[in-house]
C-alpha atoms as a PDB file:
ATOM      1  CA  UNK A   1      -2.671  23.968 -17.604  1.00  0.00           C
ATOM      2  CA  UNK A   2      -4.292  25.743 -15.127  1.00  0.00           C
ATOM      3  CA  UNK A   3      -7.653  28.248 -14.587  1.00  0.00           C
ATOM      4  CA  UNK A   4      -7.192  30.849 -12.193  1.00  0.00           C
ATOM      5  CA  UNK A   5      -6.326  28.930  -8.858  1.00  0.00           C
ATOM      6  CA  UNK A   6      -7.828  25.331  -9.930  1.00  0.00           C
ATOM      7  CA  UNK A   7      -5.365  23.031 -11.851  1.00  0.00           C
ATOM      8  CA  UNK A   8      -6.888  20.566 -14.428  1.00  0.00           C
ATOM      9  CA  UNK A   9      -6.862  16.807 -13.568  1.00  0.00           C
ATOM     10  CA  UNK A  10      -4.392  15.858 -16.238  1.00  0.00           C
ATOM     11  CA  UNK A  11      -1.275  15.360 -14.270  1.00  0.00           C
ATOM     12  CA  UNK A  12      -0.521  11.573 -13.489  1.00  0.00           C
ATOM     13  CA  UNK A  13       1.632  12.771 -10.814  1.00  0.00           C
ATOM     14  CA  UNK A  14       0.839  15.199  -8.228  1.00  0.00           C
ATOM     15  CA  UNK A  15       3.030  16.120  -4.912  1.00  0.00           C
ATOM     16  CA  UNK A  16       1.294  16.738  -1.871  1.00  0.00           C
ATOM     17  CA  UNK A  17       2.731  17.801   1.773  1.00  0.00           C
ATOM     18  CA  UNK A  18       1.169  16.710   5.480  1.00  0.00           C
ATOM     19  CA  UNK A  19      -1.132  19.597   5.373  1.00  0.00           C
ATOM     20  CA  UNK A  20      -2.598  18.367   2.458  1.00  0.00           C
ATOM     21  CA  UNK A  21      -3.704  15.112   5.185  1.00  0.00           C
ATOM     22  CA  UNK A  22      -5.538  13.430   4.843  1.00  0.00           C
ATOM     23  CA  UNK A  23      -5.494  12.788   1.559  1.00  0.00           C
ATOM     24  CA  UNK A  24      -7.908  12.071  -1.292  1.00  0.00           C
ATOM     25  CA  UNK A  25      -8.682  12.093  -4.522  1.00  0.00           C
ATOM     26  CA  UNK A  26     -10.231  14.097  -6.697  1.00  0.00           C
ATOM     27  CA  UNK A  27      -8.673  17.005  -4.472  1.00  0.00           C
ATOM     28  CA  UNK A  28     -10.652  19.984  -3.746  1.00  0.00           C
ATOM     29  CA  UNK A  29      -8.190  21.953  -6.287  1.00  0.00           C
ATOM     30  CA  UNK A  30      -9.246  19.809  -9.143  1.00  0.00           C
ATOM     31  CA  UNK A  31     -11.773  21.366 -11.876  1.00  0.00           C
ATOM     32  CA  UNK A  32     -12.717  17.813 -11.984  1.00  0.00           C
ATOM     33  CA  UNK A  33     -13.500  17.303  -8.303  1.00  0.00           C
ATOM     34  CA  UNK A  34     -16.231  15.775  -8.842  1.00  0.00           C
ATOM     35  CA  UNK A  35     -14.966  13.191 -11.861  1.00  0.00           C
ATOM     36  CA  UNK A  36     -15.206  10.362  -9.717  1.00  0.00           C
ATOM     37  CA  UNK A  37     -16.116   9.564  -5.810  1.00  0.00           C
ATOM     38  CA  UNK A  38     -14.167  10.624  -3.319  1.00  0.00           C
ATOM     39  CA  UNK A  39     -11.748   8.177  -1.695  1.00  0.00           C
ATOM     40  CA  UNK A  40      -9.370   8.804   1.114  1.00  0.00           C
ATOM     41  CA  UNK A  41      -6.164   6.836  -0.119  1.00  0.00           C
ATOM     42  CA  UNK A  42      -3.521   5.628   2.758  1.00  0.00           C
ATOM     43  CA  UNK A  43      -0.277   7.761   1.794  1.00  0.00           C
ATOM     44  CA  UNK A  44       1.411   8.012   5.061  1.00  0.00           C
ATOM     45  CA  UNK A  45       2.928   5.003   5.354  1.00  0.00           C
ATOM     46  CA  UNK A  46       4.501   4.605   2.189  1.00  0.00           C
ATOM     47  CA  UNK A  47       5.034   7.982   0.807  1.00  0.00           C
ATOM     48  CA  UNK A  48       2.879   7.317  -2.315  1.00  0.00           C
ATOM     49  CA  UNK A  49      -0.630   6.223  -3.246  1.00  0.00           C
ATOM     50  CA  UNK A  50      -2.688   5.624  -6.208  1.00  0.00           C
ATOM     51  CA  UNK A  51      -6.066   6.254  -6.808  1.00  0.00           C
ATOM     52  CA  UNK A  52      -8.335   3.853  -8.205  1.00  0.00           C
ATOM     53  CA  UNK A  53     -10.282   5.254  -9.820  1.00  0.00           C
ATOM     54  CA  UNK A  54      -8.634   7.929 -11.703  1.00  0.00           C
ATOM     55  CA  UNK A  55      -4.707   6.574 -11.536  1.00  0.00           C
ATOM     56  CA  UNK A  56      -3.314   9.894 -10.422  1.00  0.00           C
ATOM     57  CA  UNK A  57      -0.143   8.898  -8.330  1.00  0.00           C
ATOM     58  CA  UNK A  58       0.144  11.059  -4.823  1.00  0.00           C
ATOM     59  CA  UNK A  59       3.682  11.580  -3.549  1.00  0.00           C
ATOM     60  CA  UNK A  60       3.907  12.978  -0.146  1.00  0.00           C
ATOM     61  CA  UNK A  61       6.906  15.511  -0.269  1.00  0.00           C
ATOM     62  CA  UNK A  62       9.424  14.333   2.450  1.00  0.00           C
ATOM     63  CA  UNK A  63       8.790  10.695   2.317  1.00  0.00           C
ATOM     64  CA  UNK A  64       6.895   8.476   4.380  1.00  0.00           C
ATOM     65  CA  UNK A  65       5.719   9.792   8.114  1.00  0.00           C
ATOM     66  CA  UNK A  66       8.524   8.646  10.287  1.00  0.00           C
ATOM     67  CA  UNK A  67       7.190   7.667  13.939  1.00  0.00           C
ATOM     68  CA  UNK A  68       3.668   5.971  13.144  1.00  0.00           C
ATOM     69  CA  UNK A  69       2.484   2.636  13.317  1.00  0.00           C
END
């Protein structure tokens, strides 16, 4: 469901591409943005990450970043 340009927190997964980076959660689309603290969460190497708080699960369209350490 969404209200005008924000989209509710209700999704358990949410795609997100390398512009989106660094990434955290809540996201500044959320209504919610401020449901819990903010906290940066480590996506790039892995291709997913899930916040602690909240439990969303991040997937980073195109995979993991190829070529970093």
């Amino acid at each position: 469901m969404e209200h005008g340009n924000k989209a509710e927190n209700r999704e358990r997964l949410i795609e997100v591409t390398a512009e989106d980076l660094p990434l955290h959660c809540p996201m500044p689309s959320m209504i919610l943005w401020n449901a819990h603290p903010r906290v940066f969460l480590p996506i790039e190497k892995t291709g997913e990450a899930l916040c602690p708080y909240c439990g969303t699960l991040y997937r980073l369209k195109g995979g993991a970043a190829s070529g970093h350490h």
